[in-house]
Protein backbone atom coordinates (compact mmCIF):
# COMPACT_ATOMS: atom_id res chain seq x y z
CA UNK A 1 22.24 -31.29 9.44
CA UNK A 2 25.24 -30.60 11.09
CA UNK A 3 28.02 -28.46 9.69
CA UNK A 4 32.24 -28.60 11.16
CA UNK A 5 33.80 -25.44 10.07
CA UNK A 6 36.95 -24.92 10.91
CA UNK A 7 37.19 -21.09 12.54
CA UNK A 8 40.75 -20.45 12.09
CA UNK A 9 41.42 -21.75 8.83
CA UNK A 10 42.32 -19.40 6.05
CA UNK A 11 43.88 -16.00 5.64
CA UNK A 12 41.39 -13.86 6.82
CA UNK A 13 40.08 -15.92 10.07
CA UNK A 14 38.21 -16.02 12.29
CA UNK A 15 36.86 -12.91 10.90
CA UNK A 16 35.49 -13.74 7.73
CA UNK A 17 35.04 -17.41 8.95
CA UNK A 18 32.24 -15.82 11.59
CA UNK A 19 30.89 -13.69 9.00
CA UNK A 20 30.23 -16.43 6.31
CA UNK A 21 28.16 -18.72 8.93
CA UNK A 22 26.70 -15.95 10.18
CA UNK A 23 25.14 -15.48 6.92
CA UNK A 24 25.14 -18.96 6.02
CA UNK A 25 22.62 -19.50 9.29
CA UNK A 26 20.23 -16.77 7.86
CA UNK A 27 20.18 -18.20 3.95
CA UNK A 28 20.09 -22.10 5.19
CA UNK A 29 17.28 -23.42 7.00
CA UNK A 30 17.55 -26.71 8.70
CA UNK A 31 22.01 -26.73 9.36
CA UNK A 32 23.59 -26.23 12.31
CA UNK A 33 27.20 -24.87 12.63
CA UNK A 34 29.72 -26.58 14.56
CA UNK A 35 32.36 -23.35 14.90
CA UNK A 36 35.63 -24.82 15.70
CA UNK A 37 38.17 -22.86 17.34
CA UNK A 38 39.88 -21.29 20.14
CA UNK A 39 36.79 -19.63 21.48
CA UNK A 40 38.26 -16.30 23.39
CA UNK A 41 39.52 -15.94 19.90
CA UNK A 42 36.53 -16.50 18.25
CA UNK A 43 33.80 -14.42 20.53
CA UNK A 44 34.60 -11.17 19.68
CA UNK A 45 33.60 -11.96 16.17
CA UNK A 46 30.52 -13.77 17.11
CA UNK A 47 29.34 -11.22 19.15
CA UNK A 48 29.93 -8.47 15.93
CA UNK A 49 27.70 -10.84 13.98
CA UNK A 50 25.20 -11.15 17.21
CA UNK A 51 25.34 -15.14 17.50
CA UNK A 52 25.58 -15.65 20.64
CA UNK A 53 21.80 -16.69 21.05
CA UNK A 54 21.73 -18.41 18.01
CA UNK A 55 20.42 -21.47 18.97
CA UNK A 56 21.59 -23.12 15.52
CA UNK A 57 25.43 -22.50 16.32
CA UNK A 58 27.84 -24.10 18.68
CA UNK A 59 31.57 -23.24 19.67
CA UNK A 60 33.94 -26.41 20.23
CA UNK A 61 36.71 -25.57 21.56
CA UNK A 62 40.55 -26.35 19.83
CA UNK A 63 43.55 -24.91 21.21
CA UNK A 64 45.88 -24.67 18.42
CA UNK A 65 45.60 -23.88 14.85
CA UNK A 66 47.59 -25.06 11.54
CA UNK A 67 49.08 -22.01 10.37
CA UNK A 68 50.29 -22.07 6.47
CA UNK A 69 54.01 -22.18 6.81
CA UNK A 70 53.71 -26.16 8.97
CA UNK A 71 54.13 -29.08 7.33
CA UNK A 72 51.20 -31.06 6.46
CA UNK A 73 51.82 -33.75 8.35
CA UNK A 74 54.10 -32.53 10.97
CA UNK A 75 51.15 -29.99 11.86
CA UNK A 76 48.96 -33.08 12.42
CA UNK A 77 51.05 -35.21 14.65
CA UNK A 78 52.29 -32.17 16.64
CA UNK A 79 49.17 -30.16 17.00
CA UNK A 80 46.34 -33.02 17.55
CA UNK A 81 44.19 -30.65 19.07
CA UNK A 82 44.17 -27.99 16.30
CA UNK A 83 41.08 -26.65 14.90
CA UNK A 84 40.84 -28.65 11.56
CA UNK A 85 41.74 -32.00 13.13
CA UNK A 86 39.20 -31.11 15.67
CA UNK A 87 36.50 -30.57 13.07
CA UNK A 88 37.39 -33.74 11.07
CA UNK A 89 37.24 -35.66 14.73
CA UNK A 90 33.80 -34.95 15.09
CA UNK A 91 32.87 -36.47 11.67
CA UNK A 92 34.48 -39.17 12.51
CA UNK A 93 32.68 -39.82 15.47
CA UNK A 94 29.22 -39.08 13.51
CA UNK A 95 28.71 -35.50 15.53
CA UNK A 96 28.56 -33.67 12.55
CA UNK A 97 27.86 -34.33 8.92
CA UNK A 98 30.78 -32.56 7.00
CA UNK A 99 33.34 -30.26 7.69
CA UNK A 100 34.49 -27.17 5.99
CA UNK A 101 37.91 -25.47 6.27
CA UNK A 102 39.66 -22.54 4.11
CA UNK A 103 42.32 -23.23 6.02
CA UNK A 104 45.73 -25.03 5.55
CA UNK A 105 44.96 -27.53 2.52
CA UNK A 106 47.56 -30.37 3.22
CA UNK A 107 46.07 -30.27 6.60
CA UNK A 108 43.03 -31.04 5.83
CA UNK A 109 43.78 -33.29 4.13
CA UNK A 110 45.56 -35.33 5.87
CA UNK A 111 43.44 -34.81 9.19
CA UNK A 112 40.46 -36.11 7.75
CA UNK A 113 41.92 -39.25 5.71
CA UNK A 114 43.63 -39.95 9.39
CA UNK A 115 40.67 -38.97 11.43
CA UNK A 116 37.65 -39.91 8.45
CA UNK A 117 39.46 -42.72 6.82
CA UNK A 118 39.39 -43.86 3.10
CA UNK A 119 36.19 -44.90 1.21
CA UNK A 120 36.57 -48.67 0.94
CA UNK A 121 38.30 -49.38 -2.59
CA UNK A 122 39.76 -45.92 -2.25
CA UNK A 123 43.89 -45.77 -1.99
CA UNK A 124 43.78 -41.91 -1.64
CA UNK A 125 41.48 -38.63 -1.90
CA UNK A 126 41.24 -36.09 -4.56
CA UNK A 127 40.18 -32.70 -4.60
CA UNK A 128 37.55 -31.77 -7.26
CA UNK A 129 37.05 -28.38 -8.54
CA UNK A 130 34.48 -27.27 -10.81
CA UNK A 131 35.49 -25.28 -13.63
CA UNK A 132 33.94 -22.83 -15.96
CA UNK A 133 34.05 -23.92 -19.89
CA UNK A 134 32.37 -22.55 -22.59
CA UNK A 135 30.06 -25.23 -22.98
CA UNK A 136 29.43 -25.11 -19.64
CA UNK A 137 31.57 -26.57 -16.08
CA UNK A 138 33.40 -29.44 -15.55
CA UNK A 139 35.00 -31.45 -13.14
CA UNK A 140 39.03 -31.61 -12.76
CA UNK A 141 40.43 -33.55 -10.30
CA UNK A 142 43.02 -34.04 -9.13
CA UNK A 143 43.40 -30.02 -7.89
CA UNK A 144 46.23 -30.95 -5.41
CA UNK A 145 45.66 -33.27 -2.74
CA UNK A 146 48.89 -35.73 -4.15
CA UNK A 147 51.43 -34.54 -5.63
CA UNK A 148 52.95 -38.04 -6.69
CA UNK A 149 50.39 -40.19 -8.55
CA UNK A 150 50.41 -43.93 -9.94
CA UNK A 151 47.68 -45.28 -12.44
CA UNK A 152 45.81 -46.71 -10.14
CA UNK A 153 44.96 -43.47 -8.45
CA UNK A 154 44.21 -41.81 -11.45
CA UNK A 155 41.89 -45.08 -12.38
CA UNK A 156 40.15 -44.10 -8.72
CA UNK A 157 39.91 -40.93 -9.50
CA UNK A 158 37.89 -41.57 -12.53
CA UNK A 159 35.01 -43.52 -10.95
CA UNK A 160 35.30 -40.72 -8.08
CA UNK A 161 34.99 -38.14 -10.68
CA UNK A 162 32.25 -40.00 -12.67
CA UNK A 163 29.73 -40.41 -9.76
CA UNK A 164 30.63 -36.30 -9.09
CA UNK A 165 29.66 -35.53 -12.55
CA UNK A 166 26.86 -37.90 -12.69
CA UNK A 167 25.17 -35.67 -9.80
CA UNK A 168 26.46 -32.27 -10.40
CA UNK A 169 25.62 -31.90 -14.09
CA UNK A 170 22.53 -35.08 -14.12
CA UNK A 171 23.96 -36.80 -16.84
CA UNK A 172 23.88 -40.41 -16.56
CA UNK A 173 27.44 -41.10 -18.79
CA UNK A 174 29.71 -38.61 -18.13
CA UNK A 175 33.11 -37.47 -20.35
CA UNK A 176 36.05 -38.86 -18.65
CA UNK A 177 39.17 -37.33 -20.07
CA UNK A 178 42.97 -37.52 -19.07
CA UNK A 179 45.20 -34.50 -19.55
CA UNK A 180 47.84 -35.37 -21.63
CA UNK A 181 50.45 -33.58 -24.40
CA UNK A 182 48.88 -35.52 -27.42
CA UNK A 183 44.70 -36.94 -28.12
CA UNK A 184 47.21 -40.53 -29.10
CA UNK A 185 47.59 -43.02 -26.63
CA UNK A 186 51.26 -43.37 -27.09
CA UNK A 187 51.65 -39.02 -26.07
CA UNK A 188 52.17 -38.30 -22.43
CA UNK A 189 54.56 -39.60 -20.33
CA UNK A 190 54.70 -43.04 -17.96
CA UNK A 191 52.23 -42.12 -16.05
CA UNK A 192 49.35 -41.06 -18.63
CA UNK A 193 50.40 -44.11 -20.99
CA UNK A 194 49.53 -46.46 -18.25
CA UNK A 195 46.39 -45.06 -17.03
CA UNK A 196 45.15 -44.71 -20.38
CA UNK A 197 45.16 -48.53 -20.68
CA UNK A 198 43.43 -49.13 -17.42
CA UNK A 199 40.58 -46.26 -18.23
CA UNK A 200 40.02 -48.07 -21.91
CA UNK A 201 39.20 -51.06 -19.67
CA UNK A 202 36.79 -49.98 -17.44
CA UNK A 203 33.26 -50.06 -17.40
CA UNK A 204 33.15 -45.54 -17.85
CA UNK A 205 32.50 -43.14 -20.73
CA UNK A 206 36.68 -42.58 -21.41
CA UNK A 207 37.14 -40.67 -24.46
CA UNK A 208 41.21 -40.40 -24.45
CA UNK A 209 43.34 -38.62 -23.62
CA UNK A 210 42.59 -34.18 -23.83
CA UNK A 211 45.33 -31.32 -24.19
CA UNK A 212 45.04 -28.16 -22.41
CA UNK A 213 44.08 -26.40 -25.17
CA UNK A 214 40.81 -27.98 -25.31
CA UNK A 215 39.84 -28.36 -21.98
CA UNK A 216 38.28 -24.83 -21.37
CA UNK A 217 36.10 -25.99 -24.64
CA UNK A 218 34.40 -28.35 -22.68
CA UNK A 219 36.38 -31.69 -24.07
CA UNK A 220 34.91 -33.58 -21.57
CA UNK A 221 32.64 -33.59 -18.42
CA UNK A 222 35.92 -34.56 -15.95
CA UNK A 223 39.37 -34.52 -16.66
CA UNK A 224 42.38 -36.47 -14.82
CA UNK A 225 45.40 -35.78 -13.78
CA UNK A 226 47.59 -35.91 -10.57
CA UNK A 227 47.31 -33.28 -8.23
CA UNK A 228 50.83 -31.85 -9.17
CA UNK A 229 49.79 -30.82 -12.95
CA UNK A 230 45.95 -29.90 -11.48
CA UNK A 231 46.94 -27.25 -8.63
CA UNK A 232 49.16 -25.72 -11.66
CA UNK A 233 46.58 -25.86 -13.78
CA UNK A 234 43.99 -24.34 -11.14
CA UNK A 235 46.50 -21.66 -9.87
CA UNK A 236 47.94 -20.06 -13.79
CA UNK A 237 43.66 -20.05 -14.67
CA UNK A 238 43.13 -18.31 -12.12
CA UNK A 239 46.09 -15.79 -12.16
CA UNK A 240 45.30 -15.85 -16.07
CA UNK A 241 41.74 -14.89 -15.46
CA UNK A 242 42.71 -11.69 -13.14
CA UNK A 243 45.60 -10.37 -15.94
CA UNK A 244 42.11 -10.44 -18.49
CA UNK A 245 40.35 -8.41 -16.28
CA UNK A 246 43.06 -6.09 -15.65
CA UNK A 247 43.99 -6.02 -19.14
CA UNK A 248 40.11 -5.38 -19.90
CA UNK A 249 39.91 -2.06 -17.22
CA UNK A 250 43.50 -1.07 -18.69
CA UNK A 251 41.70 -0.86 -22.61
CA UNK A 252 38.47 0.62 -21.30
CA UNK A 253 39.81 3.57 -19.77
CA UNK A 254 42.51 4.93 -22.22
CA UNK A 255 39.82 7.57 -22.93
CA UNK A 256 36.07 9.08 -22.82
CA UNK A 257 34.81 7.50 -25.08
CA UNK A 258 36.00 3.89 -24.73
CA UNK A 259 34.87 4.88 -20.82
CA UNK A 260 31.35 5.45 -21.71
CA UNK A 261 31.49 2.53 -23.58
CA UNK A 262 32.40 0.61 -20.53
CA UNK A 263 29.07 2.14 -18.55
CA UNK A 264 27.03 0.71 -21.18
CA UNK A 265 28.53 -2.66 -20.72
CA UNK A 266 28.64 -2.72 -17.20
CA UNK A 267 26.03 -5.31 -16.78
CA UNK A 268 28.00 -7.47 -19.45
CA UNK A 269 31.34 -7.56 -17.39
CA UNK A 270 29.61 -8.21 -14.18
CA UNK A 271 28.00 -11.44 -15.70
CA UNK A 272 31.28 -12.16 -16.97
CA UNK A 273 33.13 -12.02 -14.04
CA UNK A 274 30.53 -14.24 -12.14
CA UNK A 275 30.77 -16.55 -14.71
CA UNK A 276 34.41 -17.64 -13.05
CA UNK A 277 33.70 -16.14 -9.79
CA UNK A 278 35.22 -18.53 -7.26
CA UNK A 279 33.42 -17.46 -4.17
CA UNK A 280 30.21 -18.55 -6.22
CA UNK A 281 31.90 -22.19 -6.10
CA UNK A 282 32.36 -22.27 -2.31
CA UNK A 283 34.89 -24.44 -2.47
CA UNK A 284 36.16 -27.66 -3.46
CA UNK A 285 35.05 -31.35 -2.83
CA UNK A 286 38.00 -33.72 -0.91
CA UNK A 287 36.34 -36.85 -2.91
CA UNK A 288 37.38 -40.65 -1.04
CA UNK A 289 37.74 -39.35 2.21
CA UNK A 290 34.87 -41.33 4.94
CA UNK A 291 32.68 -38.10 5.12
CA UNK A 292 32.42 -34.73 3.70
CA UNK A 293 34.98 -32.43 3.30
CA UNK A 294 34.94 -28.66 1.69
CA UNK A 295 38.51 -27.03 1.08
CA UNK A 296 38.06 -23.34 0.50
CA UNK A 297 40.69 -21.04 -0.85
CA UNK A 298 42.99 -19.63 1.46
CA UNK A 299 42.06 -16.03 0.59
CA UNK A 300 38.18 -17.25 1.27
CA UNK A 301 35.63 -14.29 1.83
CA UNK A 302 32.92 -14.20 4.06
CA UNK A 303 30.62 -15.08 0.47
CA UNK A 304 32.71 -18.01 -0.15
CA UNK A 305 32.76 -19.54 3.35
CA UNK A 306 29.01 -19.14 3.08
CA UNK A 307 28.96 -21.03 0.08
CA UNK A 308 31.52 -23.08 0.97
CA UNK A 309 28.66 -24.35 3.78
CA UNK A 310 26.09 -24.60 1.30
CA UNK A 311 27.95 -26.96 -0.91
CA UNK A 312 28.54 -29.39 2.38
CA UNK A 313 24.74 -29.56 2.88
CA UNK A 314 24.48 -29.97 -0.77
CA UNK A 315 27.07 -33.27 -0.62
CA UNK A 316 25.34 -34.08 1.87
CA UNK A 317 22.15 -34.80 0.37
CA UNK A 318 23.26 -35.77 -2.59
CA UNK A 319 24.98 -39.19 -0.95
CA UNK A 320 28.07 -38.89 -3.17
CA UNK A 321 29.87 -41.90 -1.19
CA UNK A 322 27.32 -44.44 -1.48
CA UNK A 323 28.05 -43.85 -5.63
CA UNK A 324 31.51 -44.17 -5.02
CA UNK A 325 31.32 -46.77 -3.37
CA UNK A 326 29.04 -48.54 -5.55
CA UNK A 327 30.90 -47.04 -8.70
CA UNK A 328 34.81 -48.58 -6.98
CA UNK A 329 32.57 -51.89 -6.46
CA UNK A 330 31.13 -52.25 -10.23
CA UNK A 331 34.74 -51.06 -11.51
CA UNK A 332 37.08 -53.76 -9.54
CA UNK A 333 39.40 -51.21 -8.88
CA UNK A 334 40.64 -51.60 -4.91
CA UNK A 335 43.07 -50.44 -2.47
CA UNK A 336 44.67 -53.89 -2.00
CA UNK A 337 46.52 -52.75 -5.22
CA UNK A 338 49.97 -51.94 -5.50
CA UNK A 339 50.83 -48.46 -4.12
């Protein structure tokens, strides 16, 4: 199985980029990395994590790189030979089996829907992001692939977010859920009233609409919404989950005794903080998009890039686009819509 990952993408690249498949090669038998970048750039780093023999890894070549502050879609059009459109290129072309980027997120986007295409029955892509609940994960998508969202991409999303479900957590009738300000139909605004109608319709486990204050209790296996309200969502959890830590280290350590306390229950916080470790998750699924694609964080460590790579081979295997497909098929919901 072949592996694009994009070496320049993220904050910390290529270093950490290098370092990830580096270790990614060592834990994963059977991949190959395609390392995509400018590749005077990239060889001191490969040489630090002694791959130059590696006869698993390859360099291709891209001249330019995405860099945070371009416009998604500028960035493509102006830089066609950058490293992420590069990497979604050879997908296309069926010279690698996924690609995997912590890089610029519209960019990626928008390379591989232009460079992979759409699923048929697919209008647009969404990113899916497991989540940590107390019952357990779930699925939320979107996470910020589209900012502007009709019902019938949310109705996509569903059956997108169903087959997900149905192979990440092996459960053959997944929760769908839609975020919304009220469980009633008639709460939420334009948007949420008329996807609720088309979800109640279709041929999926919908059980209404969910607030936000009962999605971290597990209300449901996946949970809609557009990509605006989800990359919100994502960003104040995760900013939300750093202030409990701190807030945890600030109340341990007023004094000896609550410090020795802390020793104790060291073991305790460290399986708490994996529980919503990020760089466990690798990264996040682009879902409709003609291939594989893995969106890390920008901030991505070495770890996460690594896992980032694992969860490619994993999609991989598991076929998720044949469900989709089949899933958009049995549903009757297609792109020939209205946009």
């Amino acid at each position: 199985m072949k592996i694009a990952v994009d070496g320049m993408g993220g904050d910390n690249a290529p270093a950490v980029v290098v370092e990830g498949v580096a270790d990614a090669l060592k834990r994963y038998s059977g991949i190959e990395v395609l390392l995509v970048g400018h590749e005077k750039k990239l060889a001191p780093f490969i040489k630090k994590n002694h791959l130059q023999n590696n006869p698993n890894l390859k360099v291709v070549h891209a001249e330019q790189v995405v860099e945070m502050n371009d416009s998604s879609i500028a960035a493509i059009r102006a830089k066609k030979n950058s490293s992420i459109t590069v990497a979604a290129t050879l997908v296309s072309k069926g010279e690698a089996d996924a690609v995997v980027s912590a890089g610029h997120t519209g960019a990626a986007v928008a390379a591989t829907k232009v460079k992979m295409r759409m699923l048929p029955g697919v209008a647009r892509p969404a990113i899916a992001i497991i989540m940590p609940a107390q019952q357990g994960p779930f699925i939320m998508l979107d996470a910020g692939a589209n900012v502007d969202c009709k019902p019938i991409h949310l109705a996509q999303f569903a059956v997108m977010g169903e087959a997900f479900a149905r192979l990440a957590f092996s459960t053959l009738r997944p929760r769908i859920g839609l975020i919304s300000v009220g469980e009633e139909d008639v709460k939420g605004n334009d948007l949420t009233k008329e996807t609720f109608k088309i979800l109640s319709d279709m041929p999926i486990n919908f059980i209404g609409n969910v607030e936000g204050n009962a999605i971290f209790d597990k209300a449901a296996d996946v949970v809609l919404c557009d990509g605006f309200i989800g990359n919100v969502l994502l960003k104040s959890t995760e900013s939300m989950a750093r202030a409990a830590m701190f807030w945890m280290k600030e109340a341990f350590t007023k004094n000896p005794l609550r410090q020795a306390g802390a020793i104790l229950l060291k073991n305790a916080f460290r399986e708490l903080k994996s529980i919503g470790d990020s760089e466990e998750y690798g990264g996040a699924r682009l879902l409709g998009v003609n291939g594989i694609c893995i969106i890390g964080h920008g901030s991505s460590s070495a770890k996460a890039i690594r896992n980032a790579i694992r969860v490619a081979e994993e999609s991989v295997k598991f076929g998720i686009n044949k469900h989709i497909i089949e899933s958009i098929a049995e549903a009757g919901i297609a792109v020939n819509k209205p946009e």
